[in-house]
Protein backbone atom coordinates (compact mmCIF):
# COMPACT_ATOMS: atom_id res chain seq x y z
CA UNK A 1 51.35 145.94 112.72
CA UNK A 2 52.35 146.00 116.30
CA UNK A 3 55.77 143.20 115.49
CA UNK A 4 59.50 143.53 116.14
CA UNK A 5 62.45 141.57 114.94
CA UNK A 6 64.77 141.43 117.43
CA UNK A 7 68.20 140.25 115.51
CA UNK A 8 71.13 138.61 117.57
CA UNK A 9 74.40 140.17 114.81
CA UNK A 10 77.66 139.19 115.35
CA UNK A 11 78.88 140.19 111.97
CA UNK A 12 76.18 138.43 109.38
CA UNK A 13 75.31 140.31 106.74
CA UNK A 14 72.03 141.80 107.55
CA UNK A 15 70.58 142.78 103.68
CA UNK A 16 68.31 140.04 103.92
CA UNK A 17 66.30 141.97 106.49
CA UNK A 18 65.80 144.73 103.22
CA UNK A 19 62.68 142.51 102.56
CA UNK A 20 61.04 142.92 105.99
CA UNK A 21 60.81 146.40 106.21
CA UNK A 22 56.64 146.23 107.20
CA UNK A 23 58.28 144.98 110.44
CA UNK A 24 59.73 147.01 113.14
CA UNK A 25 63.49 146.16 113.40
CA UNK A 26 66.24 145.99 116.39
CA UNK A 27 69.66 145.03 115.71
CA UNK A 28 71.64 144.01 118.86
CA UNK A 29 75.11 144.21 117.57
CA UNK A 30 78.26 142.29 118.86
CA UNK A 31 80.62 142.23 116.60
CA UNK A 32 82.75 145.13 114.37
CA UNK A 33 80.89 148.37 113.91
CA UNK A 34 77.64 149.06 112.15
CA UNK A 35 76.12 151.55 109.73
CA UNK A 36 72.67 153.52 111.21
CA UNK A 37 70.15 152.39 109.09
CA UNK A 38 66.67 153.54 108.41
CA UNK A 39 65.88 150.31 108.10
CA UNK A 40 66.89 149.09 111.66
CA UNK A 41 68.03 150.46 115.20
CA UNK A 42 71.23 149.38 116.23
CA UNK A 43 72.22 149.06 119.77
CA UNK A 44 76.22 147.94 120.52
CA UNK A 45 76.30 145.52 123.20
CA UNK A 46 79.52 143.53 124.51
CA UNK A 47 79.95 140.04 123.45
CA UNK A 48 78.45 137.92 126.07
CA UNK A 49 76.01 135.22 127.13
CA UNK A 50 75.01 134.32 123.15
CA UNK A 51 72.08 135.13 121.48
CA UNK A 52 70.22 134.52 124.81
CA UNK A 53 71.89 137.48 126.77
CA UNK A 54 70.42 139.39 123.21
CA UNK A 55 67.03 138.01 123.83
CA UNK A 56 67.27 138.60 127.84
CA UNK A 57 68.26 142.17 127.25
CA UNK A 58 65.91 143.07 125.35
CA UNK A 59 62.70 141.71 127.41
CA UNK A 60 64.82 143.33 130.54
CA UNK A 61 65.36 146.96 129.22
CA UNK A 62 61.75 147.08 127.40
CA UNK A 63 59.19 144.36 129.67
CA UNK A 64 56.79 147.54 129.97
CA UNK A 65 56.64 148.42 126.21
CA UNK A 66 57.59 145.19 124.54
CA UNK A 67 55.76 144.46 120.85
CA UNK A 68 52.40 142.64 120.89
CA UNK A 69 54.47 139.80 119.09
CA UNK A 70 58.45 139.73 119.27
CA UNK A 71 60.26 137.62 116.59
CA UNK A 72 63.95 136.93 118.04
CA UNK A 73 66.31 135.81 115.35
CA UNK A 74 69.96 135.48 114.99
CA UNK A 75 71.88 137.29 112.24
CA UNK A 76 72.07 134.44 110.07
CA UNK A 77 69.18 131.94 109.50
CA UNK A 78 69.59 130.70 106.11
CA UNK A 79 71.91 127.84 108.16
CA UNK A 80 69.88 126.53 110.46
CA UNK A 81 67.67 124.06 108.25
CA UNK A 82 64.29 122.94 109.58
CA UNK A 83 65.20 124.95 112.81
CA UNK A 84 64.18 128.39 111.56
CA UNK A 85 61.58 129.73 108.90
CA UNK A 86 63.52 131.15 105.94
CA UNK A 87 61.02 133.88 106.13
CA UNK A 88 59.75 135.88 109.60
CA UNK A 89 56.55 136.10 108.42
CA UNK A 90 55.71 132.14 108.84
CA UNK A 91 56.38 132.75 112.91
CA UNK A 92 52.78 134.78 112.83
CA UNK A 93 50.88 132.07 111.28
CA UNK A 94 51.16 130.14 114.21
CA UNK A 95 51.34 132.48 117.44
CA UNK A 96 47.64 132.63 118.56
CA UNK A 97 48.04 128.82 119.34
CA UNK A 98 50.52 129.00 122.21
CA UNK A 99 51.39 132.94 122.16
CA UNK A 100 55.23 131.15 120.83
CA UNK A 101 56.23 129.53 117.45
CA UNK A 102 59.13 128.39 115.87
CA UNK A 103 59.47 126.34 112.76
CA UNK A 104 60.45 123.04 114.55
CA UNK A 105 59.85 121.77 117.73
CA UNK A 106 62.24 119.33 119.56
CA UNK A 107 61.57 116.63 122.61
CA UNK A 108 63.53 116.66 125.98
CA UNK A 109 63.34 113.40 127.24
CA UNK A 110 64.96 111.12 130.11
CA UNK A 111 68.59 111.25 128.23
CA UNK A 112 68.68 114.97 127.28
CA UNK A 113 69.04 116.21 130.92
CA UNK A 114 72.98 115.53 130.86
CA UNK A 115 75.21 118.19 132.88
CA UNK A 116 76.67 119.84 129.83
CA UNK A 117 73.98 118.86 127.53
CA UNK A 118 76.02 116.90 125.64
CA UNK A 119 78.25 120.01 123.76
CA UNK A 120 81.45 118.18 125.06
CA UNK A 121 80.63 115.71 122.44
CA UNK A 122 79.58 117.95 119.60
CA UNK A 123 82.30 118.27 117.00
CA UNK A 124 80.76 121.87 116.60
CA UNK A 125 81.97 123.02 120.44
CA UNK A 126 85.24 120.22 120.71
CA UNK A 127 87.58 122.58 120.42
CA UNK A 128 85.62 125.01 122.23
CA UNK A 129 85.33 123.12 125.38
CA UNK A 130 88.50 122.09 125.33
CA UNK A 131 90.25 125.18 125.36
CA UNK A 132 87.80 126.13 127.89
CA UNK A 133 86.29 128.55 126.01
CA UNK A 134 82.80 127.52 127.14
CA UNK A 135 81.87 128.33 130.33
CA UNK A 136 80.96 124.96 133.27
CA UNK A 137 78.25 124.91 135.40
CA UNK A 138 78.13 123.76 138.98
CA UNK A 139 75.07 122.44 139.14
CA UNK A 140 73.93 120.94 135.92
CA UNK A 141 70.96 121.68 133.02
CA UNK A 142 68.49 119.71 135.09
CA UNK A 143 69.31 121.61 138.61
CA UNK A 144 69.79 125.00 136.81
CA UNK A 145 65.85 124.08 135.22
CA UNK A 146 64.48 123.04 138.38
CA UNK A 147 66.04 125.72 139.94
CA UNK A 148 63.65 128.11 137.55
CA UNK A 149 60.76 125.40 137.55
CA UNK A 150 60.73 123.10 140.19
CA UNK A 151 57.91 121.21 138.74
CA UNK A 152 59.25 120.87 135.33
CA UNK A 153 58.80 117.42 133.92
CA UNK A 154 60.78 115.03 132.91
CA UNK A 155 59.55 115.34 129.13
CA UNK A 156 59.99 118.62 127.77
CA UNK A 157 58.51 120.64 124.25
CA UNK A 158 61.64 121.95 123.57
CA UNK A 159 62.96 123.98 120.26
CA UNK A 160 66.83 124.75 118.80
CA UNK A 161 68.52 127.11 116.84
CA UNK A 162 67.39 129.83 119.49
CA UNK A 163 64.95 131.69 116.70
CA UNK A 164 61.22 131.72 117.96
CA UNK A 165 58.66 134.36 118.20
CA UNK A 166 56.45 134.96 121.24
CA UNK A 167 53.48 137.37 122.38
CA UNK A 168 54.03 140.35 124.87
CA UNK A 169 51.46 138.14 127.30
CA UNK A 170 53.72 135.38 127.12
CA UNK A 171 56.45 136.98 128.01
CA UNK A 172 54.65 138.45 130.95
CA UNK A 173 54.14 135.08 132.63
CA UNK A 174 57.35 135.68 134.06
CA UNK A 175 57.99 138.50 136.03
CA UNK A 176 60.95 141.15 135.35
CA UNK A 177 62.91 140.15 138.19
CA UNK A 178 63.20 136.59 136.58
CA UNK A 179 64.60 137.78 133.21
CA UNK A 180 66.76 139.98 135.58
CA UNK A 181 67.98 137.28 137.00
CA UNK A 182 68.75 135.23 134.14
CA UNK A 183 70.75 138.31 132.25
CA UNK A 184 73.03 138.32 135.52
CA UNK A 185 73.87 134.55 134.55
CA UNK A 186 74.24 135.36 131.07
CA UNK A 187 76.59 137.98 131.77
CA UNK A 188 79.56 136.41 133.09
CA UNK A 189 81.10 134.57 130.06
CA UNK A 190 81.41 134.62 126.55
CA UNK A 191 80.47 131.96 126.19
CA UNK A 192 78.53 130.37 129.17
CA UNK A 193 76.92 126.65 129.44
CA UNK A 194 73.91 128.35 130.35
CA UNK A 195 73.63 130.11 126.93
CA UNK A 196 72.86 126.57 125.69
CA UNK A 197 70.88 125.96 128.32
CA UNK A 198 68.33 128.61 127.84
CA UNK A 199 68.35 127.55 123.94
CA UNK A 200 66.43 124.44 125.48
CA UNK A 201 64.26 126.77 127.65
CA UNK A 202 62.94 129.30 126.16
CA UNK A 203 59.93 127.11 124.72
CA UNK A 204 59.20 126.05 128.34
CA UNK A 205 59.64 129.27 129.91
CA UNK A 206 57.12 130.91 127.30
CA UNK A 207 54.49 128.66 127.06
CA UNK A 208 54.64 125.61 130.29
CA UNK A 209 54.72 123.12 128.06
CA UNK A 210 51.52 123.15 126.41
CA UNK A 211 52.98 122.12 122.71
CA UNK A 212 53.89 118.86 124.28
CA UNK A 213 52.15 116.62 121.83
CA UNK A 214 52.85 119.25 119.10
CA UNK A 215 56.70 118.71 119.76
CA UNK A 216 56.68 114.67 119.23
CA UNK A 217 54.93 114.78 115.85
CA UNK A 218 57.63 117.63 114.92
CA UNK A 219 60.53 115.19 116.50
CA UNK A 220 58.73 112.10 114.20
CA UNK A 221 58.63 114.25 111.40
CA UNK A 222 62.07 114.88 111.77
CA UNK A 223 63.38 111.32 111.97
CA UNK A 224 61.63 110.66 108.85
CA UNK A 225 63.26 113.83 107.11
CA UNK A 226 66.85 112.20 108.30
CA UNK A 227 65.70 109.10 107.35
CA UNK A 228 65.04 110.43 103.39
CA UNK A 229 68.28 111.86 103.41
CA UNK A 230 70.23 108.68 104.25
């Protein structure tokens, strides 16, 4: 099988990847050293841009010899609920639809297009963006997507959690100088606005919006998952 995880590690515990091994495995790491493994090749990179500088990186230094399918996750999924499959193997169940899956699909809409995307407001970034540890932008989600896209839509199949896995074709609808261009963004901080940007992106960017009907049954079925839980 012709399939790569390509893991985001700050310092998770990777063992969970022990059960994978009938994939091929890269292991950008960002945090404190790692062991070699014969599991996994690791390859130290400085801590920038998120796990979307990871993901950028690695379609940048390999866009001629990527993986027939490429499963991006981050070192720790077992947190992200509904927004990633417990399991890499569900991402191939679904590819040949849209050459892209992830275990969730979200809905931009009219009130989603806000400047900082809302993260000001998240109790997960407060302090964060208060101590100015997140990056600003100049120009805004919706500029900095139009700016990529001119004709993107208003509503947008979107996805979270920045875990998804996506073809070698799809990734080839974009041309190397536009990933290049994008990893130059993603360089400069940290932690940069446009790392949560690109979280909302990557589903356009891949696949031009053809899981739009797909996404609003996935954003139903998640109001009615909330709802159970209240």
């Amino acid at each position: 099988m012709n399939n790569r995880l390509i893991i985001a590690r700050y310092n998770e515990d990777l063992e969970w990847l022990k059960k994978y091994n009938d994939f091929e495995i890269t292991v950008y790491n960002k945090g404190e050293n790692l062991k070699e493994s014969k599991l996994f090749q690791v390859i130290n990179l400085a801590n920038k841009g998120r796990e979307s500088h990871t993901w950028l990186y690695h379609i940048v230094n390999n866009y001629y010899h990527l993986n027939e399918i490429n499963i991006f996750l981050q070192g720790r999924i077992d947190d992200l609920n509904c927004m990633a499959y417990k399991n890499p193997n569900e991402y191939l169940k679904k590819i040949n639809k849209y050459g892209f899956s992830v275990s969730r699909y979200g809905l931009l809409g009219p009130f989603h297009w806000e400047w900082n995307v809302n993260i000001n407001k998240d109790i997960r970034y407060k302090k964060q963006w208060e101590n100015n540890e997140i990056s600003r932008s100049d120009i805004g989600f919706r500029n900095f997507s139009k700016e990529l896209f001119p004709e993107i839509p208003l509503f947008v199949a979107t996805s979270y959690g920045g875990c998804f896995a996506v073809t070698k074709e799809a990734i080839h609808l974009n041309d190397l100088l536009f990933y290049k261009k994008l990893l130059n963004t993603l360089s400069r901080s940290k932690n940069p606005i446009e790392g949560h940007y690109m979280e909302r992106l990557w589903c356009y960017i891949f696949t031009r919006n053809r899981p739009l009907i797909d996404s609003c049954l996935d954003v139903f079925k998640t109001k009615i998952e909330k709802f159970k839980i209240w």
